[in-house]
PDB file of N, CA and C in Angstrom:
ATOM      1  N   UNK A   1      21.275  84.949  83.332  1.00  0.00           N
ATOM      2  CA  UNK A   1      22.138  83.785  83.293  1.00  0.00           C
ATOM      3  C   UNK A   1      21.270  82.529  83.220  1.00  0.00           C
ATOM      4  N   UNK A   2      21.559  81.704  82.906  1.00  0.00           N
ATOM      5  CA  UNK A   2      20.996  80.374  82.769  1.00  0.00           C
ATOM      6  C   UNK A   2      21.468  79.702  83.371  1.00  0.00           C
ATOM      7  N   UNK A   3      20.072  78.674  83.491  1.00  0.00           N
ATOM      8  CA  UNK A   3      20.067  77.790  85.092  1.00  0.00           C
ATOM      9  C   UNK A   3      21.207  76.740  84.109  1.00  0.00           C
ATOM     10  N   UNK A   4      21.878  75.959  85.647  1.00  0.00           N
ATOM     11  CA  UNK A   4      22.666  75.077  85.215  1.00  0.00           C
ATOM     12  C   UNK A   4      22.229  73.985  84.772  1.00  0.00           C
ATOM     13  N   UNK A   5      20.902  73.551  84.684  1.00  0.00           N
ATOM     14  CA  UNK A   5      20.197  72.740  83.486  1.00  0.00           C
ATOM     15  C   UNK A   5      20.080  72.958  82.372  1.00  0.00           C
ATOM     16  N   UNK A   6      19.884  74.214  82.096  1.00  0.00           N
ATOM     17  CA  UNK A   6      19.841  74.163  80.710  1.00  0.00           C
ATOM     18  C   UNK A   6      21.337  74.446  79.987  1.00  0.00           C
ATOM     19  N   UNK A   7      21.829  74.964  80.985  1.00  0.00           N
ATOM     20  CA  UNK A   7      23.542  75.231  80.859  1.00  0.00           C
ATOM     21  C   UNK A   7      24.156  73.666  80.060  1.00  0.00           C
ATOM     22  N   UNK A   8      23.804  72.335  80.973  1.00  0.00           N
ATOM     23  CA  UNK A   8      24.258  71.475  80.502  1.00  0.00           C
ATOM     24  C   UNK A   8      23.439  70.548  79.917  1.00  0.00           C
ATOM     25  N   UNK A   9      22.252  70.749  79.225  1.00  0.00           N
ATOM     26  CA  UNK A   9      21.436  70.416  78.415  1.00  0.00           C
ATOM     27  C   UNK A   9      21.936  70.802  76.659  1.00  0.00           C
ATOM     28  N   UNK A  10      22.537  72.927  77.132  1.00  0.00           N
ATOM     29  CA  UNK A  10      23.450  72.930  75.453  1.00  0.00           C
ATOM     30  C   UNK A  10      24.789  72.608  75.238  1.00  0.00           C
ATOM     31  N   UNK A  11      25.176  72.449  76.008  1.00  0.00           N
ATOM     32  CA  UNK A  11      26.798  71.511  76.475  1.00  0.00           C
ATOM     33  C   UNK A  11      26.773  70.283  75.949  1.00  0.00           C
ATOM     34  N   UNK A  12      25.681  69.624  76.183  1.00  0.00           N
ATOM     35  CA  UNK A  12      25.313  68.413  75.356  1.00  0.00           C
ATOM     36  C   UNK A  12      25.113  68.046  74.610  1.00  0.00           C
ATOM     37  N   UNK A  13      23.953  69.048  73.749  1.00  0.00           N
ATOM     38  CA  UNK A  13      23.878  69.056  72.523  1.00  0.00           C
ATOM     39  C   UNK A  13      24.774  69.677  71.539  1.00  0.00           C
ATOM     40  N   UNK A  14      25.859  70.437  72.081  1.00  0.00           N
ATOM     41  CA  UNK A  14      26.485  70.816  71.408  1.00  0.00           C
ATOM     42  C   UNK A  14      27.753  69.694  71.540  1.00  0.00           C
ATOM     43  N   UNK A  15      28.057  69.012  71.953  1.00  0.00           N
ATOM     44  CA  UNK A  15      28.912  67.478  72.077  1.00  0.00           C
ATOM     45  C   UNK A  15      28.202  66.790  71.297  1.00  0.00           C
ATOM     46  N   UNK A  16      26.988  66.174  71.151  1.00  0.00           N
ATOM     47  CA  UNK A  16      26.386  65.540  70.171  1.00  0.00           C
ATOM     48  C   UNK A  16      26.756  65.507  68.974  1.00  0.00           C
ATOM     49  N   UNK A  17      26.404  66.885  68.458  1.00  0.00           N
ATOM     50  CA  UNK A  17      26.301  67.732  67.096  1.00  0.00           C
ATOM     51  C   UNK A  17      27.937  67.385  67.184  1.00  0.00           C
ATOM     52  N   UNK A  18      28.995  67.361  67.579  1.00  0.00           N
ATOM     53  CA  UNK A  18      30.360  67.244  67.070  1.00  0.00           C
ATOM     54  C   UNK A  18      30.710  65.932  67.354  1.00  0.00           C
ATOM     55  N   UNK A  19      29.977  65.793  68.076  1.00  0.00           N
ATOM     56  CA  UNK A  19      30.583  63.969  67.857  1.00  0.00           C
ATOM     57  C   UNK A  19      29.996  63.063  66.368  1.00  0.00           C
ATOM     58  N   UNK A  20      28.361  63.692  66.458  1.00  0.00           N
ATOM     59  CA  UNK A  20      28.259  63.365  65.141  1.00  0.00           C
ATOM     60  C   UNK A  20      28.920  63.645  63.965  1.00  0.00           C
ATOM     61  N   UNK A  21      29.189  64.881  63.607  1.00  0.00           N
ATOM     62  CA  UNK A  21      29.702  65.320  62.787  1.00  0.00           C
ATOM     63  C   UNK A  21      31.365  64.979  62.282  1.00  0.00           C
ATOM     64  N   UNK A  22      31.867  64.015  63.807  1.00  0.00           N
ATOM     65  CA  UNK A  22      33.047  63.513  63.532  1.00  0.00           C
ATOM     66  C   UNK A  22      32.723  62.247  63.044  1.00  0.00           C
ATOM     67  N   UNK A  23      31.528  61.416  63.502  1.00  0.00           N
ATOM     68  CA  UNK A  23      31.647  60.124  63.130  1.00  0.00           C
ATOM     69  C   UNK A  23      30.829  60.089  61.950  1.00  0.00           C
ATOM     70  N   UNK A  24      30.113  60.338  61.171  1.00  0.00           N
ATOM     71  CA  UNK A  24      29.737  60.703  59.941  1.00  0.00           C
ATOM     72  C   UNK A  24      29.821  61.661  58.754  1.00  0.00           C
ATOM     73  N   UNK A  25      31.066  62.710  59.530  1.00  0.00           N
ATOM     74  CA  UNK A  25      31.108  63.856  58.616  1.00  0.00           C
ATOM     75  C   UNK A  25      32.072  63.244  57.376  1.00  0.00           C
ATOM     76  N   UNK A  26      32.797  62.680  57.013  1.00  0.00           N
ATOM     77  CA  UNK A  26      33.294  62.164  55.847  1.00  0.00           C
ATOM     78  C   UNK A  26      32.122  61.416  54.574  1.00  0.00           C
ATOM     79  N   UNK A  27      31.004  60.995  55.342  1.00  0.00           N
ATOM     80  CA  UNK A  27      29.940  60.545  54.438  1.00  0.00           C
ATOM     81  C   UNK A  27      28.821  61.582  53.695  1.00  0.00           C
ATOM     82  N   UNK A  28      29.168  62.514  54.426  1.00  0.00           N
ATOM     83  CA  UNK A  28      28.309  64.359  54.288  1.00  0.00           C
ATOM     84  C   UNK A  28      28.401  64.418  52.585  1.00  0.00           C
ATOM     85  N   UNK A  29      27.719  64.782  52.157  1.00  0.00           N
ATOM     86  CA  UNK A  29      27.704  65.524  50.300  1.00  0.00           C
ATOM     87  C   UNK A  29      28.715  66.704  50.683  1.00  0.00           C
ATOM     88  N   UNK A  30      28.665  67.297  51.369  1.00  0.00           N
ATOM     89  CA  UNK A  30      29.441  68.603  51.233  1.00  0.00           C
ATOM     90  C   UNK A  30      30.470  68.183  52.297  1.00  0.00           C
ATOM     91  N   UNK A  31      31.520  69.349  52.480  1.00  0.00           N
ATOM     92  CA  UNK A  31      32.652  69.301  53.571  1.00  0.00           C
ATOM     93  C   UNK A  31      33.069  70.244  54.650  1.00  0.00           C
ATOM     94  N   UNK A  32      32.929  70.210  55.671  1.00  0.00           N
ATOM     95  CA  UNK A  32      32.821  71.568  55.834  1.00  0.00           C
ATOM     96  C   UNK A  32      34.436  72.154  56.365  1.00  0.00           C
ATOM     97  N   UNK A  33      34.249  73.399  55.582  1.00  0.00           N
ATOM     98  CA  UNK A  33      35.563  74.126  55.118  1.00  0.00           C
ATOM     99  C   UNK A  33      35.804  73.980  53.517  1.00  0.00           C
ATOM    100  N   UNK A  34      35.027  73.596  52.732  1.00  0.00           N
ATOM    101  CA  UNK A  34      34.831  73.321  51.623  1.00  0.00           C
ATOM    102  C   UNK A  34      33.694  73.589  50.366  1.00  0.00           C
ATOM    103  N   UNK A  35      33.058  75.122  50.903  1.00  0.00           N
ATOM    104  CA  UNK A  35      31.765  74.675  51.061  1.00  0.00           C
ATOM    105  C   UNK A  35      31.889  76.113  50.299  1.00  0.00           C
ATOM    106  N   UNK A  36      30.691  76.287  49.077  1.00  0.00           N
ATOM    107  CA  UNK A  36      30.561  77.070  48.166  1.00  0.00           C
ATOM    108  C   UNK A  36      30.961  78.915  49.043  1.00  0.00           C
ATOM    109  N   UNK A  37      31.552  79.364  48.527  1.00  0.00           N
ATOM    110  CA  UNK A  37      31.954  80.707  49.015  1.00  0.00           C
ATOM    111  C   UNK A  37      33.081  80.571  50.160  1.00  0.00           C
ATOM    112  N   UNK A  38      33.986  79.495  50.597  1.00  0.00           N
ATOM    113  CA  UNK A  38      35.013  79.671  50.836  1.00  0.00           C
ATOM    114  C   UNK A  38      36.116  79.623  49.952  1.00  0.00           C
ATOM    115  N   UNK A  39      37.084  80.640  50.643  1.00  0.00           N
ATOM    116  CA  UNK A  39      38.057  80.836  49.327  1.00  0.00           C
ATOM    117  C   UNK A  39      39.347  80.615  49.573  1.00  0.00           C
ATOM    118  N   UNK A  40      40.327  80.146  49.198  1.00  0.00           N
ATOM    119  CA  UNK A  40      41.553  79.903  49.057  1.00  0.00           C
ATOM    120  C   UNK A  40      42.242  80.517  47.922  1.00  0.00           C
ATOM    121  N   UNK A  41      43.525  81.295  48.520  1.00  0.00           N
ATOM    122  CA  UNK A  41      44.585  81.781  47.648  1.00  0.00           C
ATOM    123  C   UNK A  41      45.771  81.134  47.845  1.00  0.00           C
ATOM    124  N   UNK A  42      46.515  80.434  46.868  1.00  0.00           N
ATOM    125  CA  UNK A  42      47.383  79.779  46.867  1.00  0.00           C
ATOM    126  C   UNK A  42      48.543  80.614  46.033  1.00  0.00           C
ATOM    127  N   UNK A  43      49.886  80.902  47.003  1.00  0.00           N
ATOM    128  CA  UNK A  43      51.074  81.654  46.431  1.00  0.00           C
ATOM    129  C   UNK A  43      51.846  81.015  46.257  1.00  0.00           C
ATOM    130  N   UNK A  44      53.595  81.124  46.199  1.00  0.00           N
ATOM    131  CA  UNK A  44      54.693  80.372  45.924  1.00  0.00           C
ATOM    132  C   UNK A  44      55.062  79.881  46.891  1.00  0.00           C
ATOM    133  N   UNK A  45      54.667  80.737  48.429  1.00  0.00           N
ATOM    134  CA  UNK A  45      55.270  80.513  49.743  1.00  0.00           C
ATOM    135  C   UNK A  45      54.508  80.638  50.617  1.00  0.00           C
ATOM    136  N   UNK A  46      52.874  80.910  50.620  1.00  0.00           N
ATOM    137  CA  UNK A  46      51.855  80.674  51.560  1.00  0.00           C
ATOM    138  C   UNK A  46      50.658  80.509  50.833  1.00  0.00           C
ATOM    139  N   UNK A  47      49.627  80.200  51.452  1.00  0.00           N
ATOM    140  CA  UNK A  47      48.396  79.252  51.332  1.00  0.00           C
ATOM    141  C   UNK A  47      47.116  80.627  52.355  1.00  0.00           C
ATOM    142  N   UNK A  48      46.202  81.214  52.003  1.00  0.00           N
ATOM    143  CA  UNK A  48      45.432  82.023  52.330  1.00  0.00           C
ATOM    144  C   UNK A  48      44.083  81.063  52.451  1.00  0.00           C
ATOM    145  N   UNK A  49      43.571  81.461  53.632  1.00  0.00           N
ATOM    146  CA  UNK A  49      41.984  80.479  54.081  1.00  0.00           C
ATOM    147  C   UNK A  49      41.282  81.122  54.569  1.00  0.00           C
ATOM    148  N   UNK A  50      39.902  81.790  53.696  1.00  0.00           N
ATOM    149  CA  UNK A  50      39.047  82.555  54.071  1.00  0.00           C
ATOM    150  C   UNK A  50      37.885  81.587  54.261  1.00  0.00           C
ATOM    151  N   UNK A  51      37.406  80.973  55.101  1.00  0.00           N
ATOM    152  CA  UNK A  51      36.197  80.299  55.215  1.00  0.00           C
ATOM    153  C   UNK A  51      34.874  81.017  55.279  1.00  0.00           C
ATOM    154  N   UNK A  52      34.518  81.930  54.137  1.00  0.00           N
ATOM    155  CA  UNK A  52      33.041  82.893  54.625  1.00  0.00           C
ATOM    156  C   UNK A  52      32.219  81.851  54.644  1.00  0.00           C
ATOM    157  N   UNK A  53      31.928  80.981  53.466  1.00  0.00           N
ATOM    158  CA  UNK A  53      30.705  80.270  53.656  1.00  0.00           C
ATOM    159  C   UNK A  53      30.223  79.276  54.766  1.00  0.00           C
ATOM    160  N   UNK A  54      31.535  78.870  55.070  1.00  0.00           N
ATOM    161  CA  UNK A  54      31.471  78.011  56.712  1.00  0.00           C
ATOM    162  C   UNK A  54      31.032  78.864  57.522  1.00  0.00           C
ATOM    163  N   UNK A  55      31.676  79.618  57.763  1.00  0.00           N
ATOM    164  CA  UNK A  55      31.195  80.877  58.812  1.00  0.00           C
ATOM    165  C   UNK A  55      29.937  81.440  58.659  1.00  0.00           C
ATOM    166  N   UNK A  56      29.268  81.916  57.266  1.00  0.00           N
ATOM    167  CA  UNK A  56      28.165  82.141  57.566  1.00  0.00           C
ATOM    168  C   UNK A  56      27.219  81.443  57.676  1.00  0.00           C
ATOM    169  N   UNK A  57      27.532  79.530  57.270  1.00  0.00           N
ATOM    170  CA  UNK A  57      26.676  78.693  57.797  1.00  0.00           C
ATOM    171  C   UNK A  57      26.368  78.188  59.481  1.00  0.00           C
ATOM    172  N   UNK A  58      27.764  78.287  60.088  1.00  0.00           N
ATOM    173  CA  UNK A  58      27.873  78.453  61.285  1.00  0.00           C
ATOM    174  C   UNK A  58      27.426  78.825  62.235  1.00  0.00           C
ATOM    175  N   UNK A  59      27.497  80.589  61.380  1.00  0.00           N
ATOM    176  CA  UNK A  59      26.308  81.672  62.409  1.00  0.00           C
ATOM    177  C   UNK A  59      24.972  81.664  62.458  1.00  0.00           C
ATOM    178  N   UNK A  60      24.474  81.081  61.001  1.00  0.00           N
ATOM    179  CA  UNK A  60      23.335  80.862  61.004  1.00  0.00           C
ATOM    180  C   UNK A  60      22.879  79.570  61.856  1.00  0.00           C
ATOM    181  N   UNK A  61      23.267  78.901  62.166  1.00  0.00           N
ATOM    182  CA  UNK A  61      23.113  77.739  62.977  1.00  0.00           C
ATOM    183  C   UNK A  61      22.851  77.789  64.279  1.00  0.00           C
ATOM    184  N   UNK A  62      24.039  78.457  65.016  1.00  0.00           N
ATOM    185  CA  UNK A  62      24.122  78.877  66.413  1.00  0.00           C
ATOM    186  C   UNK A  62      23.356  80.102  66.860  1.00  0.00           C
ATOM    187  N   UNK A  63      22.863  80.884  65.579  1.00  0.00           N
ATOM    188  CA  UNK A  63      21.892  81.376  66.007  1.00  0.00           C
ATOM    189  C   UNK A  63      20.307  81.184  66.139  1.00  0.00           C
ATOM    190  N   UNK A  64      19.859  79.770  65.336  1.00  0.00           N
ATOM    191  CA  UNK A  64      18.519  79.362  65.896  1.00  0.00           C
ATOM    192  C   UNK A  64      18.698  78.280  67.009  1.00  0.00           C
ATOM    193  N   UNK A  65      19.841  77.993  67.204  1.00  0.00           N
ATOM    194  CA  UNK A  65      20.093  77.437  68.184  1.00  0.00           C
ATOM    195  C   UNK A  65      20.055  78.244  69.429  1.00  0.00           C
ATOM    196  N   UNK A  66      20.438  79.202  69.803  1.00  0.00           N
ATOM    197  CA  UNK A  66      20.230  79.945  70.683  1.00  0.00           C
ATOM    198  C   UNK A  66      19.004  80.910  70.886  1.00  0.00           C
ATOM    199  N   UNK A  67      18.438  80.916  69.858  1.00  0.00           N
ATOM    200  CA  UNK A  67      16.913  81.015  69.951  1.00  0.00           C
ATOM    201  C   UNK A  67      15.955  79.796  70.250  1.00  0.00           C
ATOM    202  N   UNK A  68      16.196  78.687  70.292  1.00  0.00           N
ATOM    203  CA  UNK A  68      15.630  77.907  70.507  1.00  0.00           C
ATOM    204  C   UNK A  68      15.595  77.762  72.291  1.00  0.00           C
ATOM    205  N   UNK A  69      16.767  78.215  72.850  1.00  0.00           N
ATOM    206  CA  UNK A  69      17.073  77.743  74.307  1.00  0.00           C
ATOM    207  C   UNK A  69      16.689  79.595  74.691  1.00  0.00           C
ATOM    208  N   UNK A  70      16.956  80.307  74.168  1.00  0.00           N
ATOM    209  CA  UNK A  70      16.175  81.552  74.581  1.00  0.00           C
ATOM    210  C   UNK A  70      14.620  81.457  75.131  1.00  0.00           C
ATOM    211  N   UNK A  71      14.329  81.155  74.584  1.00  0.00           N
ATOM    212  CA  UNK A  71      12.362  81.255  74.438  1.00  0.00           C
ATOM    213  C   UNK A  71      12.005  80.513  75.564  1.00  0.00           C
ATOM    214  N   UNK A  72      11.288  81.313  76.417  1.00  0.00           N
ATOM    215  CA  UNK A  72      10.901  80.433  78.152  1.00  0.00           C
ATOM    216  C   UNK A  72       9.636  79.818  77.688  1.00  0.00           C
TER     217      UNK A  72
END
């Protein structure tokens, strides 16, 4: 388990990272949910939202992120 310093050291940075991303994410080149390899199917009476490419940018993210706070 992790000490409650570093507990709220990624609590923080992970508030950062979304606060930024709210107050500058409209100025971003890309969008996210918009982003090469997500897919949308559009029918007569529903709307389908597969976000892979978000998602696998995502995972890739949170996972050097959590390697970063791993490593003593």
């Amino acid at each position: 388990m992790a000490s409650p310093g570093k507990l709220l050291i990624m609590l923080g940075s992970l508030l950062l990272v979304a606060g930024l991303l709210l107050t500058y994410g409209p100025r971003l080149p890309f969008r996210t949910g918009r982003l090469p390899g997500d897919f949308v199917w559009r029918g007569r009476s529903a709307t389908v939202y597969f976000p892979l490419g978000t998602c696998l940018l995502l995972s890739v993210l949170f996972s050097l992120l959590s390697l970063c706070f791993r490593r003593r």
